[in-house]
Each structure stands twice: as structure tokens, then as C-alpha cells.
N, C-alpha and C. Protein backbone atom coordinates (compact mmCIF):
# COMPACT_ATOMS: atom_id res chain seq x y z
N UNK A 1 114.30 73.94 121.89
CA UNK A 1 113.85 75.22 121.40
C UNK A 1 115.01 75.96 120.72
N UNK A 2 114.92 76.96 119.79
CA UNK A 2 115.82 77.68 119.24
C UNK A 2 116.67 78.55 120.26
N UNK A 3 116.48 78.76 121.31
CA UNK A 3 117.24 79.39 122.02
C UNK A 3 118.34 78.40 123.00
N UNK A 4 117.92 77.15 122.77
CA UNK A 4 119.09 76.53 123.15
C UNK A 4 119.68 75.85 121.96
N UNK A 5 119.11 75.36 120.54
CA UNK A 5 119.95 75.37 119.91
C UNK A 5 121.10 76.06 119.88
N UNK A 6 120.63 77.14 119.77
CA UNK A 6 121.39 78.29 119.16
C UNK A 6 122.92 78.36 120.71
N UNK A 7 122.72 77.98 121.91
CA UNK A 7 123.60 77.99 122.57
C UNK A 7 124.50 76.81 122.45
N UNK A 8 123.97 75.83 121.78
CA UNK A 8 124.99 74.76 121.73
C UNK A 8 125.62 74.73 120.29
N UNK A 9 125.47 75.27 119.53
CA UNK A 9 125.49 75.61 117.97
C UNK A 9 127.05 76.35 118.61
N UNK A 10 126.63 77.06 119.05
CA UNK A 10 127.87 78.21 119.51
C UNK A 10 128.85 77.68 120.33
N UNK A 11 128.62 76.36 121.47
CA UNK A 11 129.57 75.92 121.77
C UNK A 11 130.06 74.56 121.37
N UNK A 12 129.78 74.23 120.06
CA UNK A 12 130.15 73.22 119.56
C UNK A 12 131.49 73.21 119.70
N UNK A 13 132.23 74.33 118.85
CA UNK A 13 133.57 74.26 118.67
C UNK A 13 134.59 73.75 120.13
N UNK A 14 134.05 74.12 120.80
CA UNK A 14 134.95 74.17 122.08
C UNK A 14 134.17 72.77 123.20
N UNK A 15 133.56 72.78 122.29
CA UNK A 15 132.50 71.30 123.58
C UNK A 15 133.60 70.05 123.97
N UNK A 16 134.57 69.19 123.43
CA UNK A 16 135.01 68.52 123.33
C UNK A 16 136.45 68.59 124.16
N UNK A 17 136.89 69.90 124.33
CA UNK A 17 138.31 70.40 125.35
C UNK A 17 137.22 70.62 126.66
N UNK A 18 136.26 71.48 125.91
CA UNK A 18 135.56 72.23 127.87
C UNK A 18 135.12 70.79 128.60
N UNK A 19 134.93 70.26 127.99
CA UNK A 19 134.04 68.52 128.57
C UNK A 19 135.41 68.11 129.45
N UNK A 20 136.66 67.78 128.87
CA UNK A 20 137.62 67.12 129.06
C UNK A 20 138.60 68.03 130.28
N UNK A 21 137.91 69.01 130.77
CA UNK A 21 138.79 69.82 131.70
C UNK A 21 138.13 69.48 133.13
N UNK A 22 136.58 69.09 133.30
CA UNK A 22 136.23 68.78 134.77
C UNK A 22 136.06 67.49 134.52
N UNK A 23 136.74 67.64 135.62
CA UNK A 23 137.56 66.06 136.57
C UNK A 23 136.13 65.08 136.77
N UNK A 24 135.28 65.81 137.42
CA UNK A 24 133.63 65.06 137.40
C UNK A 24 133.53 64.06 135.74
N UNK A 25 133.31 65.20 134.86
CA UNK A 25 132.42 64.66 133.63
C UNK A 25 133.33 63.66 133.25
N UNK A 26 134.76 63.45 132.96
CA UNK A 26 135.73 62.62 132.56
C UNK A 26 134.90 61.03 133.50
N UNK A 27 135.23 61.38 134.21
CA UNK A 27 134.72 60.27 135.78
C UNK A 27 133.99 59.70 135.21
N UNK A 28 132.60 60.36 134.89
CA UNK A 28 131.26 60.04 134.88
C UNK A 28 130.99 59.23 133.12
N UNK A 29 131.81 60.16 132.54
CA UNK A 29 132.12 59.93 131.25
C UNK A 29 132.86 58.31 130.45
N UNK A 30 133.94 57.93 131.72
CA UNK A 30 134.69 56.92 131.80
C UNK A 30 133.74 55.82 132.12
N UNK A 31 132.66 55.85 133.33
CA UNK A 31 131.71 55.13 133.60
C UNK A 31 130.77 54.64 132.96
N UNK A 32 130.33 55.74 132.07
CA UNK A 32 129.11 55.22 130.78
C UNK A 32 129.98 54.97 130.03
N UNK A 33 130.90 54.76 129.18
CA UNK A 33 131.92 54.64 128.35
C UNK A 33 132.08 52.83 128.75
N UNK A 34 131.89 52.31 129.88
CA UNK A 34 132.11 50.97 130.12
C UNK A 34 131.05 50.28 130.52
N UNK A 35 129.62 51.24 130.44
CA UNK A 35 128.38 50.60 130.55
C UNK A 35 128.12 50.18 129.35
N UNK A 36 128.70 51.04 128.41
CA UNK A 36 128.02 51.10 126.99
C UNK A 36 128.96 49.69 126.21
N UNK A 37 130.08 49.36 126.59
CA UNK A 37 130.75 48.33 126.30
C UNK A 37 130.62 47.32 126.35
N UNK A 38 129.69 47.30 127.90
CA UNK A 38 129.42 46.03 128.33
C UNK A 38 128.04 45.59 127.60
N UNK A 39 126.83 46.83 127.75
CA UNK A 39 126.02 46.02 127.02
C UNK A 39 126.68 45.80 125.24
N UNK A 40 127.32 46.19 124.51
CA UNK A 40 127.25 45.95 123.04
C UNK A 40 127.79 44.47 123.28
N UNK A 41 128.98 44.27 124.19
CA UNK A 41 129.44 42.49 124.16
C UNK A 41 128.63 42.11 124.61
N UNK A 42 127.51 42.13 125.64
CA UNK A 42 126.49 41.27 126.01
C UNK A 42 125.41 40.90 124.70
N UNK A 43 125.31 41.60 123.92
CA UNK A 43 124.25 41.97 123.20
C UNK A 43 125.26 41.21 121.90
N UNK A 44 126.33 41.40 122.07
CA UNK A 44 126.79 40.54 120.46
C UNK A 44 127.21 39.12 120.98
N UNK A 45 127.05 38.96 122.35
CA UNK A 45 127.46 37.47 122.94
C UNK A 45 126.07 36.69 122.30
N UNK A 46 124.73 37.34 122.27
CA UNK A 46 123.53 36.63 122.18
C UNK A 46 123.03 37.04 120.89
N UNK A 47 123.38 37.80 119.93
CA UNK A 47 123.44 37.85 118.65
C UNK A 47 124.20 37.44 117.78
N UNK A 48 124.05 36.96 116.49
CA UNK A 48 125.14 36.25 115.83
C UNK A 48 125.31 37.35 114.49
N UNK A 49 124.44 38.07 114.14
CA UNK A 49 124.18 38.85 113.32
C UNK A 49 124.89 40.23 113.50
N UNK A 50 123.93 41.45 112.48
CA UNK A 50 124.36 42.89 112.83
C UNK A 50 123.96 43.43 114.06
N UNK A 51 124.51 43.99 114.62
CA UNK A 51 123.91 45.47 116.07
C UNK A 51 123.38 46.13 115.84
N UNK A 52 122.19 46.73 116.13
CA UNK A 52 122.02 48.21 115.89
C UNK A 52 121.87 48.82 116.94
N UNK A 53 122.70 49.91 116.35
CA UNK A 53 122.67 51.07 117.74
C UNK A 53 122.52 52.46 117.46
N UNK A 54 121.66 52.93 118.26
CA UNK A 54 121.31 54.13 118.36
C UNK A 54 121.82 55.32 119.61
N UNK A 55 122.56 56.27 118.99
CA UNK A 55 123.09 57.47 119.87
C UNK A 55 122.03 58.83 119.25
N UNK A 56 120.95 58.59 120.73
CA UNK A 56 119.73 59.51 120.72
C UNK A 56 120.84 61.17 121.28
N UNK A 57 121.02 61.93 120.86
CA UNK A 57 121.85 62.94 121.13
C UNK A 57 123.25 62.86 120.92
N UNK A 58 123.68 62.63 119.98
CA UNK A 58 125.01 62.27 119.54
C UNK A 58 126.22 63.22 120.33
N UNK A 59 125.78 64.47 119.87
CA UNK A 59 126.77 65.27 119.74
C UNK A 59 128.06 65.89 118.84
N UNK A 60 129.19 65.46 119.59
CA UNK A 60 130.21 65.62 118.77
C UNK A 60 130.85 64.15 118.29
N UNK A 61 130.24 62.92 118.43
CA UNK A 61 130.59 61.93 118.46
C UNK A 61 131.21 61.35 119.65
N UNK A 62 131.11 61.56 120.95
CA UNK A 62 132.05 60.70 121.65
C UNK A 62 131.64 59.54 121.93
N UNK A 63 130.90 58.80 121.56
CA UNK A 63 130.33 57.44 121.83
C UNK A 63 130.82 56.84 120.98
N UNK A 64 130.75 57.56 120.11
CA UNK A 64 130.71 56.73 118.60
C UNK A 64 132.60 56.79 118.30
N UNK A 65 133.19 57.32 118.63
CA UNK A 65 134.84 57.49 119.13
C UNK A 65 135.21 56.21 119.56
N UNK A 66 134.71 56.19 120.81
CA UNK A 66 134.43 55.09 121.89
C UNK A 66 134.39 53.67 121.26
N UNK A 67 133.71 53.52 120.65
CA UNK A 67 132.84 52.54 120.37
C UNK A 67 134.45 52.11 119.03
N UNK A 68 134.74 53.26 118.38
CA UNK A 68 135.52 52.47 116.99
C UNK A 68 136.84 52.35 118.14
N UNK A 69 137.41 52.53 118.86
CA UNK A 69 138.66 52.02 119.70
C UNK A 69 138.23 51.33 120.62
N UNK A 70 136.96 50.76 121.12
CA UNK A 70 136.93 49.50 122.07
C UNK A 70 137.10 48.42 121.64
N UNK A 71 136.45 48.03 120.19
CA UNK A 71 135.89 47.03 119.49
C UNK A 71 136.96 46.67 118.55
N UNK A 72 137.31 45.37 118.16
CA UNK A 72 138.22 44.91 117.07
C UNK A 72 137.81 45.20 115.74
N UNK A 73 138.03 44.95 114.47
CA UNK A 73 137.71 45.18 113.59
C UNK A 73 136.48 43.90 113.04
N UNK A 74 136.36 42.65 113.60
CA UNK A 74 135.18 41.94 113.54
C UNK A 74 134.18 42.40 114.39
N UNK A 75 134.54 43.32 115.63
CA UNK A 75 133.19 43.14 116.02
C UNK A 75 132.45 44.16 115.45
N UNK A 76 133.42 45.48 115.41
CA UNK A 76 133.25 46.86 114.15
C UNK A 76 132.12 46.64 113.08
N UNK A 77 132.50 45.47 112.27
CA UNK A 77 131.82 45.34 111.36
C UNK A 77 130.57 44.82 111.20
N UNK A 78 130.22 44.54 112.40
CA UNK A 78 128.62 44.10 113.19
C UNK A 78 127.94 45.73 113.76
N UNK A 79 128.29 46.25 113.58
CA UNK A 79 127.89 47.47 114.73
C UNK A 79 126.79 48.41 113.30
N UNK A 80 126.56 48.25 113.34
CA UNK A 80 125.33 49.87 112.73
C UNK A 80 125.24 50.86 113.38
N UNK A 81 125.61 51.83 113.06
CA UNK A 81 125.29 52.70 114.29
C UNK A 81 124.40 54.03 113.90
N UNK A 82 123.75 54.48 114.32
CA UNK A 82 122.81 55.99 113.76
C UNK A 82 123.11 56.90 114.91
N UNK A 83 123.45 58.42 114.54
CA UNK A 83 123.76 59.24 115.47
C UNK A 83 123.12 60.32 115.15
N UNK A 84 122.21 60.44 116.21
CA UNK A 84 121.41 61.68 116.20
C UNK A 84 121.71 62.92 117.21
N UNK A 85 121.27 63.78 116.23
CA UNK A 85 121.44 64.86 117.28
C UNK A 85 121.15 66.49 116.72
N UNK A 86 120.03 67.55 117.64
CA UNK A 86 119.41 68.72 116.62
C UNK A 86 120.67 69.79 116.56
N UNK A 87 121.60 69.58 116.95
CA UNK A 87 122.11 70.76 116.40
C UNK A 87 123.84 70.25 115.26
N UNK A 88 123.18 70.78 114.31
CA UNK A 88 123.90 71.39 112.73
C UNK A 88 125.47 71.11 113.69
N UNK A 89 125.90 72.49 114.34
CA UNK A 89 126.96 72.34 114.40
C UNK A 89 128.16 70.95 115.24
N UNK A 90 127.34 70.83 116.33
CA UNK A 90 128.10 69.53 116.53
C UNK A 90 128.13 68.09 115.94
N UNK A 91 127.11 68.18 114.65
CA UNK A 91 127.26 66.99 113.96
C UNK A 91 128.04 67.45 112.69
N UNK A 92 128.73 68.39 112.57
CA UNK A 92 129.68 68.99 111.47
C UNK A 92 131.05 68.39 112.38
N UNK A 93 131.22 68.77 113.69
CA UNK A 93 132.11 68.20 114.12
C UNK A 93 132.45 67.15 114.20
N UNK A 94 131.37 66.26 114.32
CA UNK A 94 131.52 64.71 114.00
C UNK A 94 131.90 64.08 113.16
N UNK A 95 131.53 64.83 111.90
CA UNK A 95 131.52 64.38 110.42
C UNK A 95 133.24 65.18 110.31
N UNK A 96 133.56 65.73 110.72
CA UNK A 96 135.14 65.88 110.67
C UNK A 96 136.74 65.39 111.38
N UNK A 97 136.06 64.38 111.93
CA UNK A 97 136.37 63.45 113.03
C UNK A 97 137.03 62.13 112.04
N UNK A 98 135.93 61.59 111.21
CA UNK A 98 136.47 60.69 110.57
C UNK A 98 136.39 59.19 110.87
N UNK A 99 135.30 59.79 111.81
CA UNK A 99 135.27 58.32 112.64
C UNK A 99 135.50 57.00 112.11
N UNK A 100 136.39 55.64 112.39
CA UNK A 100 136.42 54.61 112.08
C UNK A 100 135.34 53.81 112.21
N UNK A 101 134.39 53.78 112.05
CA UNK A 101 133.10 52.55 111.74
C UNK A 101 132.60 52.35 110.48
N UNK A 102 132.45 51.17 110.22
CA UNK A 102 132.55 50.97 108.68
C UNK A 102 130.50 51.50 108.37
N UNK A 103 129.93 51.27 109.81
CA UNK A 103 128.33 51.85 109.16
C UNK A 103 127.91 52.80 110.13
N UNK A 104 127.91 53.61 109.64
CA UNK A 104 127.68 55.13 110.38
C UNK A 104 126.65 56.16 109.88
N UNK A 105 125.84 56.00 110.11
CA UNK A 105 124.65 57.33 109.94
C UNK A 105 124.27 57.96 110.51
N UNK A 106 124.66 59.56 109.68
CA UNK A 106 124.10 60.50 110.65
C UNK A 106 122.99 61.38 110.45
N UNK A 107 122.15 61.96 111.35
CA UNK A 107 120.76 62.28 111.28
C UNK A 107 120.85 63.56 111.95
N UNK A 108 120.11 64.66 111.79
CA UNK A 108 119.47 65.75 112.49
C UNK A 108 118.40 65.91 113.31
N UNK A 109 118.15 65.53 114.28
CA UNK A 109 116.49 65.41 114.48
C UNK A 109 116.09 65.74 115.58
N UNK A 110 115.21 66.83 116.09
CA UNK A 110 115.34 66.94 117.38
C UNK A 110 114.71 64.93 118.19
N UNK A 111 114.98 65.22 119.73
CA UNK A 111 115.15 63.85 119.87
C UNK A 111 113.43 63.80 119.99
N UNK A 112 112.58 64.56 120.30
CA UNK A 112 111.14 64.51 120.42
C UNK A 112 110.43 64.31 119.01
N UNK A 113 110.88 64.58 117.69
CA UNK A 113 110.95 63.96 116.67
C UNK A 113 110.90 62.44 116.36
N UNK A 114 111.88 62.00 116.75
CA UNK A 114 112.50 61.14 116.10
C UNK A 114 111.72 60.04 117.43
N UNK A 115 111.51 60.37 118.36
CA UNK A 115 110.96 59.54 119.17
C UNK A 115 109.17 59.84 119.18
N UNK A 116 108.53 60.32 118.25
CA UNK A 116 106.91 60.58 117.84
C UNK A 116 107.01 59.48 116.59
N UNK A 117 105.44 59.92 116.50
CA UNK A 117 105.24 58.83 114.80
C UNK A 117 105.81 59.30 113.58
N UNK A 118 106.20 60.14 114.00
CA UNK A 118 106.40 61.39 112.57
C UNK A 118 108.04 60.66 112.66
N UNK A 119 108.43 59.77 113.19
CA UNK A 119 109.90 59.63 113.20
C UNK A 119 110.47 58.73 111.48
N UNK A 120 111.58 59.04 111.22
CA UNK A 120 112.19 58.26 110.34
C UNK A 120 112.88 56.95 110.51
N UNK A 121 112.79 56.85 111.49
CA UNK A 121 113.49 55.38 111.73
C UNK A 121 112.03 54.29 112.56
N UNK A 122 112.21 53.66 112.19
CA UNK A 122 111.25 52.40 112.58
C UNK A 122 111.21 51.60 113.75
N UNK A 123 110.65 51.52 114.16
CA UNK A 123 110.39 51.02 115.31
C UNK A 123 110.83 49.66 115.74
N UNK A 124 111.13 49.05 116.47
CA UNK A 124 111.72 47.92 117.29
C UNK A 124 112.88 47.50 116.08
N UNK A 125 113.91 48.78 116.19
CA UNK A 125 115.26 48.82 115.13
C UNK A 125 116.22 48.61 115.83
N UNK A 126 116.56 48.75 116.72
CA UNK A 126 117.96 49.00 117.65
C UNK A 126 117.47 48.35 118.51
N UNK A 127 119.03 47.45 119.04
CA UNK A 127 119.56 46.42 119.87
C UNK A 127 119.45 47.13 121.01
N UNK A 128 120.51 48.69 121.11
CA UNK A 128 120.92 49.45 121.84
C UNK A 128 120.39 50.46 121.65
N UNK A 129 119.96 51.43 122.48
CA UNK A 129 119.63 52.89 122.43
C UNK A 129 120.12 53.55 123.42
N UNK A 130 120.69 54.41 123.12
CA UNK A 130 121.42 55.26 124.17
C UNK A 130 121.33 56.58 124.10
N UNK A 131 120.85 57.40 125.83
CA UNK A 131 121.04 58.37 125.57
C UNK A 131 121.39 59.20 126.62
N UNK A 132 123.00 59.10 126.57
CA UNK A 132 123.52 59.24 127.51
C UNK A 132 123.85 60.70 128.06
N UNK A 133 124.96 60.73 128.75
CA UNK A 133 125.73 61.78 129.40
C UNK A 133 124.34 62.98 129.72
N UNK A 134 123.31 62.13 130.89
CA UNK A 134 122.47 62.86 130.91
C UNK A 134 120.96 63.59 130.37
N UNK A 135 121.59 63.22 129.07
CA UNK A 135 120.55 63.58 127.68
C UNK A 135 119.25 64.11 127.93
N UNK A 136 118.75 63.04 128.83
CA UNK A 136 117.30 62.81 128.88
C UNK A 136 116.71 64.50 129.69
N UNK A 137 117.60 64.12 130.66
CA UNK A 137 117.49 65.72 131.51
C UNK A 137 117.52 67.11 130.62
N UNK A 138 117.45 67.05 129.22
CA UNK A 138 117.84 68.46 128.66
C UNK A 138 116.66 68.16 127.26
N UNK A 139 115.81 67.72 127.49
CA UNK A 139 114.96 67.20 126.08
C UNK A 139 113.68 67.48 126.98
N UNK A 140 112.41 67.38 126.16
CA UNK A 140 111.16 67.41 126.67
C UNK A 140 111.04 65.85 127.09
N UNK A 141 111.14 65.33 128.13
CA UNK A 141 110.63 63.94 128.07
C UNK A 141 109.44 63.11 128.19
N UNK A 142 108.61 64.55 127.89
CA UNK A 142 107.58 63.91 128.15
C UNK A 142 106.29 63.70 126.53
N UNK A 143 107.79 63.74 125.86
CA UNK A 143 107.64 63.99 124.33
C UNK A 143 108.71 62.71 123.79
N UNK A 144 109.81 62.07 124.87
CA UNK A 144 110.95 60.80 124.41
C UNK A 144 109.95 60.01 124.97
N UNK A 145 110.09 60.08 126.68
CA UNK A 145 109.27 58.66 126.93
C UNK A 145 108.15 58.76 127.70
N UNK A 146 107.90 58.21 126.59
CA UNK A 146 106.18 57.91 127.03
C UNK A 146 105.76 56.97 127.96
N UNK A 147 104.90 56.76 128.33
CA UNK A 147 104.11 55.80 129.15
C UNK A 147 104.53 54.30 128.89
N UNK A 148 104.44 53.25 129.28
CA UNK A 148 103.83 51.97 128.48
C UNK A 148 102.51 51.86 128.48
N UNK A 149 102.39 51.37 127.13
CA UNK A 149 100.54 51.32 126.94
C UNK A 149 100.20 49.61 126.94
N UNK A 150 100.65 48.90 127.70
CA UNK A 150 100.22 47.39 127.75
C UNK A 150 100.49 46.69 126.59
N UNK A 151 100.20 45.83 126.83
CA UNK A 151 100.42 44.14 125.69
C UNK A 151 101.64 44.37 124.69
N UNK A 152 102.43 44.73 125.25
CA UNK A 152 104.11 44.71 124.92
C UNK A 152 104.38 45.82 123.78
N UNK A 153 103.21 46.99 124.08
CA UNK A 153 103.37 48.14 123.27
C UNK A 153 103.84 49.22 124.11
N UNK A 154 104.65 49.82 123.33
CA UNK A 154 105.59 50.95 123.79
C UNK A 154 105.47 51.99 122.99
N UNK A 155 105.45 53.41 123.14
CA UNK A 155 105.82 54.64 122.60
C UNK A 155 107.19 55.21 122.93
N UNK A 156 107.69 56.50 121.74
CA UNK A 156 108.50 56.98 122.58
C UNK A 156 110.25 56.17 122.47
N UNK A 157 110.71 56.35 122.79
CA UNK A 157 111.97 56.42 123.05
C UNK A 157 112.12 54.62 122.76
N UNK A 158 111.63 53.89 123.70
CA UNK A 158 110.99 52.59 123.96
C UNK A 158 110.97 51.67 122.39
N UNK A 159 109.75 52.57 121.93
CA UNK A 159 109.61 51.88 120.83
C UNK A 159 110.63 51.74 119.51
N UNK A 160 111.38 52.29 119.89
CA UNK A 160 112.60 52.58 118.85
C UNK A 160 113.74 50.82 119.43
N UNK A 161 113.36 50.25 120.19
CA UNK A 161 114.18 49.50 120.79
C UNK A 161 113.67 48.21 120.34
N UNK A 162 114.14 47.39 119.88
CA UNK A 162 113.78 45.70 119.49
C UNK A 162 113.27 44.74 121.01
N UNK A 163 112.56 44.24 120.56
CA UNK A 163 112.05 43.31 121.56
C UNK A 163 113.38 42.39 122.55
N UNK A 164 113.76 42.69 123.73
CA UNK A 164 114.80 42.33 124.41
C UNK A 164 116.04 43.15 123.98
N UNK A 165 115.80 44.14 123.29
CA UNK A 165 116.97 45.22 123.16
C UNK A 165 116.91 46.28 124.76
N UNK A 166 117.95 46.62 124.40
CA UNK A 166 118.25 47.62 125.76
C UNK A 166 118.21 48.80 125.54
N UNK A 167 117.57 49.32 126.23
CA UNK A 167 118.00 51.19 126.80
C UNK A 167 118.93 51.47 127.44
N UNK A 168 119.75 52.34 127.38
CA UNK A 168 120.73 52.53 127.93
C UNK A 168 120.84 54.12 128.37
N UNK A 169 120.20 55.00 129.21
CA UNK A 169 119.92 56.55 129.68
C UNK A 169 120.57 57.10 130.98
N UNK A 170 120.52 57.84 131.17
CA UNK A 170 121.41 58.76 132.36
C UNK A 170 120.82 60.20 132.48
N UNK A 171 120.42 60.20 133.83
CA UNK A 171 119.75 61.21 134.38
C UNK A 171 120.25 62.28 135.44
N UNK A 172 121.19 63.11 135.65
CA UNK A 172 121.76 63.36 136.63
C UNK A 172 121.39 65.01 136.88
N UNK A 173 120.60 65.48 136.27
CA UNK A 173 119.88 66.36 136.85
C UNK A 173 118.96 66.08 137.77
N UNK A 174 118.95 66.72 138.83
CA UNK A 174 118.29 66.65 140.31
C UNK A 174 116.83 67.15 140.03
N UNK A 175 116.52 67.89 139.79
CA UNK A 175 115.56 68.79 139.53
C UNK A 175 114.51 67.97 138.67
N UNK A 176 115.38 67.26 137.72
CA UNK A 176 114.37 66.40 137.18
C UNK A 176 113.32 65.31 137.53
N UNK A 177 112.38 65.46 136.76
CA UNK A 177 110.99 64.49 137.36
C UNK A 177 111.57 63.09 136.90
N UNK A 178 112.40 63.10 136.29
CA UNK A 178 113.05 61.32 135.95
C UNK A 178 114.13 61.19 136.40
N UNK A 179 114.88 61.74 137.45
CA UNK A 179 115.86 61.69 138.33
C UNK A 179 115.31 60.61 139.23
N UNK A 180 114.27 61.03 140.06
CA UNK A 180 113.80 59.54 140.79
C UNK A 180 113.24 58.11 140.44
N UNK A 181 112.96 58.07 138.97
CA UNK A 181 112.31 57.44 138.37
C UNK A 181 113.80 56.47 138.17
């Protein structure tokens, strides 16, 4: 909604020091940071081709940071990556970053968008989908993921993922109805 845009718009500038000061998020941060590693080498161990990967809530880029200093410059050049995310200002930050990946696209979209029919990206596209550091907990999810509707059809978040591609999500709001899930 515009009223939380508008709060993260405002703390864009400072998102990237305030993140890096509790001792928790670093932790937690370090942890998905080596989930996300492991599946892209699992996933390029059994691919011979390009990656695609999707960062459903980008941010300020820290995945996508991540991702250009884990990886050598061959595996770099396999990686596709699309980074989404609805607010303007922390994808200005990204785009001033400079990130090293040779394929990098970036998108605006809220994530309930981009995960409906009305989406711009196509369906069973990405190897990887990720949407991490929580994500899911701060979106309508009942607008990302949908149900499964049988015979290997998916909506939603899901369907954005290639047949034997991975999801990759994090839920750590309590409160949430996909915390137990």
C-alpha cells in the first residue's frame, strides 16, 4: 500500500548501514546468503546452460552483491538475474551500486503484480526464485502464493519457477499465517 511504500522510500537511504548494525539480521543474513549459494551451485551442477534467477523484493541489492562476489567470473556469466522490487527508491540505490553481473534486470513491481496474470515475466522462467530476508511476511500473500491447483499447475509465486526449479523464501514473522506453513 502507499503508506508503506512511502515508509520504505524514506528509509532507503539509510537501509543498508541500519540492516548492518543488529547483530541478529547480519546472522540471519549470513545464513540465507549461503542457502542462496548453495542452491545456484546445485542448480548449475545440473544445468549446463544459463540460470535464471529471480530476487522477488530486491531491495537495495544485497543478494545480487552477494551473488557477483561468491561466483567466479564463468559462473557470473551463466547467472541472469531480474530484481524486483515496488519501491523507486531502493532500486535507485541499487542501480548506483554498480553491481558486477554481466545480466542484470531491473523491474518495479509490486510483488502481487508480478506474481498475478497481469505479470511481465513468464511463467516457468526461473531456476531460482527468491524471496528472502523474510519478504513473504510483508506482502499480501495471499495475492504471491496461491494454492496448487493440480496436474502440475501452479499460480502465484510458484508459477514463475521452471519445472524442478526452486523456491527459495523466509518467513520469520510470528504472527504470520505462513510462519507455520
Amino acid at each position: 500500500d502507499y503508506e508503506h511504500l512511502e515508509i520504505i522510500d524514506n528509509y532507503a537511504q539509510d537501509y543498508d548501514i541500519k540492516e548492518q548494525e543488529k547483530v541478529a539480521t547480519v546472522a540471519y543474513l549470513h545464513y540465507e546468503n549461503e542457502m542462496i549459494k548453495q542452491q545456484i551451485e546445485d542448480i548449475a551442477e545440473r544445468t549446463k546452460g544459463e540460470i535464471n534467477i529471480l530476487d522477488l523484493g530486491c531491495g537495495t541489492g544485497r543478494i545480487e552483491e552477494h551473488i557477483s562476489i561468491a561466483f567466479d567470473e564463468g559462473t557470473k556469466k551463466r547467472l541472469n538475474v531480474t530484481a524486483i522490487d515496488f519501491s523507486g527508491e531502493m532500486l535507485n540505490i541499487l542501480n548506483e551500486k554498480n553491481i558486477d553481473l554481466p545480466s542484470l534486470k531491473i523491474l518495479r513491481s509490486p510483488a502481487e503484480v508480478i506474481c498475478s496474470k497481469e505479470s511481465e515475466l513468464d511463467q516457468n522462467q526461473f531456476d531460482l526464485v527468491i524471496a528472502g530476508f523474510g519478504f513473504l511476511s510483508y506482502v499480501n500473500y495471499k495475492l504471491v502464493v496461491l494454492p496448487y491447483k493440480g496436474n502440475g499447475i501452479y499460480d502465484g509465486i510458484a508459477a514463475l519457477t521452471k519445472p524442478n526449479g526452486r523456491l527459495l523464501f523466509s518467513v520469520y514473522n510470528e504472527n504470520s499465517i505462513l510462519y507455520d506453513r
